[in-house]
C-alpha atoms as a PDB file:
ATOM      1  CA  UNK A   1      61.956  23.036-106.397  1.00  0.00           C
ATOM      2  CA  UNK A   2      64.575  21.806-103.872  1.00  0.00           C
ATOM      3  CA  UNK A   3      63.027  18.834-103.458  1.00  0.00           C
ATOM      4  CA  UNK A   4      63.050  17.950-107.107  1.00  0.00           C
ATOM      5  CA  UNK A   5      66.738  18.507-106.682  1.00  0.00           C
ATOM      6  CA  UNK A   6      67.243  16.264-104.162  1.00  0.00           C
ATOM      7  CA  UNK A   7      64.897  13.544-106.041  1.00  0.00           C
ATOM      8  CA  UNK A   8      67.357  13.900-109.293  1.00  0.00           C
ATOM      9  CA  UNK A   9      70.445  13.072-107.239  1.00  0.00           C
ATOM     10  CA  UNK A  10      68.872  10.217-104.665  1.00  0.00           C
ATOM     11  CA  UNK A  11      68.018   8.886-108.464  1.00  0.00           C
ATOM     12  CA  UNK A  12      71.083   9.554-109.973  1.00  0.00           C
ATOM     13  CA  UNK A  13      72.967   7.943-107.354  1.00  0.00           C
ATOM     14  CA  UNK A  14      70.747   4.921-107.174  1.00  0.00           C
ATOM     15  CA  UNK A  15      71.487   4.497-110.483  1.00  0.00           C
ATOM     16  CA  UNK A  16      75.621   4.689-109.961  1.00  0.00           C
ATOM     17  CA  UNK A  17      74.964   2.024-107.136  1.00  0.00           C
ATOM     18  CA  UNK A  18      73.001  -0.523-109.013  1.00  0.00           C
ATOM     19  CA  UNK A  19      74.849  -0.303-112.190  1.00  0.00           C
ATOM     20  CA  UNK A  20      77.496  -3.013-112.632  1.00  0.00           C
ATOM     21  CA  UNK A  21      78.171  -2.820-116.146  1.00  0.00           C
ATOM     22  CA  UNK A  22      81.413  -4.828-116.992  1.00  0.00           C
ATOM     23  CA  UNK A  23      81.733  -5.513-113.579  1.00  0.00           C
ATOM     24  CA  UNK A  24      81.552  -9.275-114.989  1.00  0.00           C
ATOM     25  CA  UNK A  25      84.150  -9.240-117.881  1.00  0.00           C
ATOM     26  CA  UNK A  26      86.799  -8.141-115.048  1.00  0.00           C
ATOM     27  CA  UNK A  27      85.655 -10.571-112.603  1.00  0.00           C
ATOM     28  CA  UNK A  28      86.122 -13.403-115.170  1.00  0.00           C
ATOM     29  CA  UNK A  29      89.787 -12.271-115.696  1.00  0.00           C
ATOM     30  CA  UNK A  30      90.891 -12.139-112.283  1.00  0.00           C
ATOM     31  CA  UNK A  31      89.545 -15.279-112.046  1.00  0.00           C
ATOM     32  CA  UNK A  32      90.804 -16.699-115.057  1.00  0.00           C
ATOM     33  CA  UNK A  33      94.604 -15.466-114.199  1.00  0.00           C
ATOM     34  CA  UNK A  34      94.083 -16.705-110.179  1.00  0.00           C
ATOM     35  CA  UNK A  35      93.187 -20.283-112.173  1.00  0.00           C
ATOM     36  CA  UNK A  36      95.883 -19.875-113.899  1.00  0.00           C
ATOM     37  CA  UNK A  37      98.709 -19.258-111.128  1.00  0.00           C
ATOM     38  CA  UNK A  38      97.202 -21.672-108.872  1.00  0.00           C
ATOM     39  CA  UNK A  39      97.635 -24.392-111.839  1.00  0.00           C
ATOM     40  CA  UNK A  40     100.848 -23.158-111.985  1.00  0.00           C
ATOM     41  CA  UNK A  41     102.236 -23.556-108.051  1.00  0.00           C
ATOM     42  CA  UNK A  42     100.684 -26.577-108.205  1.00  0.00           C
ATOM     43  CA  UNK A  43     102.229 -28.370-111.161  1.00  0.00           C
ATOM     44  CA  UNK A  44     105.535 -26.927-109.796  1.00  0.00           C
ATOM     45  CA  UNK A  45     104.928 -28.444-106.715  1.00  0.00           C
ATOM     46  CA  UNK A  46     103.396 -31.755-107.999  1.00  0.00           C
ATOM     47  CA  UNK A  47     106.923 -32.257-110.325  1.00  0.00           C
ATOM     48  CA  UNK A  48     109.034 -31.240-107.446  1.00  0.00           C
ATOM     49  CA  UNK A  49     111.098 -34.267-106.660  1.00  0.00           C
ATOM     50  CA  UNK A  50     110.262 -34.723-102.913  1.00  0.00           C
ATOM     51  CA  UNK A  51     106.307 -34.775-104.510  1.00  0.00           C
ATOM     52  CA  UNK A  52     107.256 -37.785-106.551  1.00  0.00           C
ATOM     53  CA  UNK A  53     109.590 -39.589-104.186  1.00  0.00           C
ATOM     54  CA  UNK A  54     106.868 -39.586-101.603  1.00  0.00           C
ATOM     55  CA  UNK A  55     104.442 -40.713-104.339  1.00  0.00           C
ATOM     56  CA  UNK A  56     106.391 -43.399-105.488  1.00  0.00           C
ATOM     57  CA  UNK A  57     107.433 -44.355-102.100  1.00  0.00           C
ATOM     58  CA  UNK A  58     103.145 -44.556-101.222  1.00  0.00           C
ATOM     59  CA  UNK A  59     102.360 -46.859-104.563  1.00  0.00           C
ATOM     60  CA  UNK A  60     105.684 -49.151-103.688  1.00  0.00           C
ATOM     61  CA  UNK A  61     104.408 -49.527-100.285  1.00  0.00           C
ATOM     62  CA  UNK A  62     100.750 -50.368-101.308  1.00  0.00           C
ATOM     63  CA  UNK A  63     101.591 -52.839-104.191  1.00  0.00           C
ATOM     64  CA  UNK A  64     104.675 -54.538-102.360  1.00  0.00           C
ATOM     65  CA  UNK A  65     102.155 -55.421 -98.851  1.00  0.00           C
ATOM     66  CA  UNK A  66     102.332 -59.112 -97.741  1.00  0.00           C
ATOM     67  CA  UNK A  67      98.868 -60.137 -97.606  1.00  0.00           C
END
């Protein structure tokens, strides 16, 4: 009889290990909002003035070479 016991919970708590149910959904909307914030620091720091100086400065440099 005790070892029936001890059957039912090594089963039971196979079952709490294995089961991921919505595990997914969650996953997706951390990821989603990390996406999201990383577009964000990015666009801030892509508009930042010293990003398009240095950008400008680059294509001036490249189009105004004596060849």
């Amino acid at each position: 009889m005790l070892q029936n016991i001890f059957r039912n919970i090594q089963a039971r708590l196979n079952l709490l290990i294995v089961d991921e149910g919505g595990m997914s959904t969650v996953e997706y909307a951390i990821g989603t909002v990390a996406a999201a914030a990383f577009g964000a620091i990015l666009y801030t720091v892509v508009t930042g003035d010293s990003i398009v100086s240095a950008l400008t400065r680059i294509i001036s440099r490249a189009l105004n070479t004596n060849a």
